[in-house]
N, C-alpha and C. Protein backbone atom coordinates (compact mmCIF):
# COMPACT_ATOMS: atom_id res chain seq x y z
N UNK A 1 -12.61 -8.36 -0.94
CA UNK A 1 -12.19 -7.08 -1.46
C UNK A 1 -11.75 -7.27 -2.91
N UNK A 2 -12.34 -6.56 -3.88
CA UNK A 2 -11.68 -6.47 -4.94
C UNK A 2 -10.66 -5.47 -5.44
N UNK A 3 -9.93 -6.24 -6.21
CA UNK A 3 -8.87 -5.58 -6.42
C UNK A 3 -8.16 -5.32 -7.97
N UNK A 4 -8.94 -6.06 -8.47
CA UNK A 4 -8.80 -6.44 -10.44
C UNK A 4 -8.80 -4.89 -10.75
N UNK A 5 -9.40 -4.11 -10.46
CA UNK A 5 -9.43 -2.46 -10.83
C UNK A 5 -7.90 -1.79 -10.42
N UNK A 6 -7.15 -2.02 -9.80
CA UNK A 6 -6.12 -2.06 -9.08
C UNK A 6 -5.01 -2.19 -10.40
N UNK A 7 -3.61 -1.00 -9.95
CA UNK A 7 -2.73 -1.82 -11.37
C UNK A 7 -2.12 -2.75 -10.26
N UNK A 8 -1.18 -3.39 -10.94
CA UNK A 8 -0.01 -4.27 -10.65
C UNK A 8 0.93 -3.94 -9.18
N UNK A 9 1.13 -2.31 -9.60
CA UNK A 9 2.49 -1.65 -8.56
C UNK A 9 1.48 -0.23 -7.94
N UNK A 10 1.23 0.31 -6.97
CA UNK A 10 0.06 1.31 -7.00
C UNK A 10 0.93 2.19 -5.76
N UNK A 11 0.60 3.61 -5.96
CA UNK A 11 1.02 4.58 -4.97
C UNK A 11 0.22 4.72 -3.86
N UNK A 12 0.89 5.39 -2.98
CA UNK A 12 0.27 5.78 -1.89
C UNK A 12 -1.16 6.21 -1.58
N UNK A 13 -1.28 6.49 -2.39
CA UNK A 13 -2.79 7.39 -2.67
C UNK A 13 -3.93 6.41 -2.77
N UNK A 14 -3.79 5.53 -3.93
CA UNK A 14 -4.46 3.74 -3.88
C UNK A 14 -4.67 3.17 -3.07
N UNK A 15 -3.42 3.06 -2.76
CA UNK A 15 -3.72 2.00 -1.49
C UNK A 15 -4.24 2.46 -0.29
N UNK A 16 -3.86 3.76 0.37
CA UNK A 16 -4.92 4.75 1.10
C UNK A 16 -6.02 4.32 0.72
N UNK A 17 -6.70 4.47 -0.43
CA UNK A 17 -7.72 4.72 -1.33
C UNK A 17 -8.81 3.03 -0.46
N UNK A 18 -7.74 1.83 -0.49
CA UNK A 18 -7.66 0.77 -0.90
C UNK A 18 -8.34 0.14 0.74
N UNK A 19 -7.76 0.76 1.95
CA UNK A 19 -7.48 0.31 3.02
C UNK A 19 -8.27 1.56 3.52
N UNK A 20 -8.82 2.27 3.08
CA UNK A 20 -9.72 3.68 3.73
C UNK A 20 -9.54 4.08 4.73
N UNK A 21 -8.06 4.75 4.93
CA UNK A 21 -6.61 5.36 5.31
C UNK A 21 -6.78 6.67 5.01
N UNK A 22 -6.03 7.53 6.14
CA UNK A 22 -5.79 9.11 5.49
C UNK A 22 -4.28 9.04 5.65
N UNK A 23 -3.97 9.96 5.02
CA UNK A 23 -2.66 10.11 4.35
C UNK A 23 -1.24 9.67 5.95
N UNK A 24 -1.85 10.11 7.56
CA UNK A 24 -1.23 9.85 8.39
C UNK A 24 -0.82 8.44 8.57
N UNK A 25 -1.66 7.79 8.53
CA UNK A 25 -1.50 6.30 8.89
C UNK A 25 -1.21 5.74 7.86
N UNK A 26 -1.43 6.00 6.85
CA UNK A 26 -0.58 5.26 5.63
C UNK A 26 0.71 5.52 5.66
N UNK A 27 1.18 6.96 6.05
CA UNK A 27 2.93 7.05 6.29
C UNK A 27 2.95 6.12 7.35
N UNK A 28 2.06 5.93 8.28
CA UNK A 28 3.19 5.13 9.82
C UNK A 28 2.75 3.74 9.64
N UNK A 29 2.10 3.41 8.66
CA UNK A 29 2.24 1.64 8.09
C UNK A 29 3.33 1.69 7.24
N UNK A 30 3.80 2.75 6.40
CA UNK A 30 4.78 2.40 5.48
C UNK A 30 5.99 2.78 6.20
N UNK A 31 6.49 3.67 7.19
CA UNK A 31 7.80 4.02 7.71
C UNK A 31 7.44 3.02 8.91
N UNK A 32 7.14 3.22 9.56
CA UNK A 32 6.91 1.53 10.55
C UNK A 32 7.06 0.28 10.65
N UNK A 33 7.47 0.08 8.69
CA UNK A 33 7.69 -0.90 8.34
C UNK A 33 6.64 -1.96 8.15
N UNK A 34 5.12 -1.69 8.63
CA UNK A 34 4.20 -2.66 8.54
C UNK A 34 3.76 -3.14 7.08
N UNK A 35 3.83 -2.11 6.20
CA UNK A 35 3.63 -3.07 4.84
C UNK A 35 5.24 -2.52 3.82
N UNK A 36 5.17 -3.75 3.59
CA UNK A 36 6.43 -3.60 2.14
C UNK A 36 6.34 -2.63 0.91
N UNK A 37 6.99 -2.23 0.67
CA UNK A 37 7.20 -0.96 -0.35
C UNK A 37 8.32 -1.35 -1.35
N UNK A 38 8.02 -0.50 -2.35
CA UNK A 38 9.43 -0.17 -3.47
C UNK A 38 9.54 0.75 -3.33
N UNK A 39 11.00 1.39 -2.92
CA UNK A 39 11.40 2.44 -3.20
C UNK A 39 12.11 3.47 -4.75
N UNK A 40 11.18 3.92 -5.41
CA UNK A 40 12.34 4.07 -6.74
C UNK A 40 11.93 5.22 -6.97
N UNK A 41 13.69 6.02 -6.41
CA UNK A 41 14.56 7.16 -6.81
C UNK A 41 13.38 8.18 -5.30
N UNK A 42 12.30 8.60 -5.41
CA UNK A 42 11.71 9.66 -4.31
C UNK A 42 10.39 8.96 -4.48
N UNK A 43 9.77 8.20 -5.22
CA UNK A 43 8.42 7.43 -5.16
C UNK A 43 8.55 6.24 -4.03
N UNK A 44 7.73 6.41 -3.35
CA UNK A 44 6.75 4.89 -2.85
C UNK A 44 5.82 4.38 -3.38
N UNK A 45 5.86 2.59 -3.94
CA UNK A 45 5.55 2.22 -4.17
C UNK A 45 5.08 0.86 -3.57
N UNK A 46 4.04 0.27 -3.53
CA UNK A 46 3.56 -0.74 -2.97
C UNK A 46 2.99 -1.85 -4.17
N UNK A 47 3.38 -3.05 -3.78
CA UNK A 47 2.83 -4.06 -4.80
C UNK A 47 1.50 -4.58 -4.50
N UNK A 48 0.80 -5.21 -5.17
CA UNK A 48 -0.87 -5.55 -5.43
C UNK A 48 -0.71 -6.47 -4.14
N UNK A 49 0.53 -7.74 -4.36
CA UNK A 49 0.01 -9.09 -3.56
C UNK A 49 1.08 -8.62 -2.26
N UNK A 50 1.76 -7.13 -1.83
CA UNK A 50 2.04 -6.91 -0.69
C UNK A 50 0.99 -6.61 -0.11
N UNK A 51 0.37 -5.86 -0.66
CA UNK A 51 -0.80 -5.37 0.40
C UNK A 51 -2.04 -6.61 0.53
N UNK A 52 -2.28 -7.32 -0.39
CA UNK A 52 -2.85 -8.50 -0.09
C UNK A 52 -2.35 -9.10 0.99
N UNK A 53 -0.87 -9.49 1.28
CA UNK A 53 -0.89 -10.43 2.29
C UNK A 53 -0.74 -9.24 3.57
N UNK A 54 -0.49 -8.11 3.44
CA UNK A 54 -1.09 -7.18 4.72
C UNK A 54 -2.44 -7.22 4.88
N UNK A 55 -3.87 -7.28 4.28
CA UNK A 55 -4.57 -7.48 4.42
C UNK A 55 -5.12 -9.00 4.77
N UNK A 56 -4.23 -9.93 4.43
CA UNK A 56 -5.09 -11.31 5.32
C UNK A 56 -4.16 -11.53 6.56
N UNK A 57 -2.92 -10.49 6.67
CA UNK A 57 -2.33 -10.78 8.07
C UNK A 57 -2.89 -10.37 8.94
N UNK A 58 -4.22 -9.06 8.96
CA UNK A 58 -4.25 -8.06 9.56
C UNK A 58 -5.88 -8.57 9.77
């Protein structure tokens, strides 16, 4: 999977985008706790090499 097109820190929408996810199951991987997030101020945010290592755990 490439990911160089990808920024650094990417929203919900991306990584949906990323993991070809609809908007449901991306909330119940992220409130479920299955992948790591940043939370800052009302944004979710997810990092490049979190979802990397969700993707070679998975």
């Amino acid at each position: 999977m490439n990911l160089q097109n990808y920024p650094e820190i990417m929203n919900r929408a991306e990584v949906a985008e990323v993991l070809r996810l609809g908007r449901y199951k991306m909330n119940e991987l992220i409130f479920g706790g299955k992948i790591k997030v940043l939370i800052i101020g009302k944004s979710i945010r997810i990092r490049k090499q979190d979802l990397i290592e969700f993707i070679e755990s998975h």
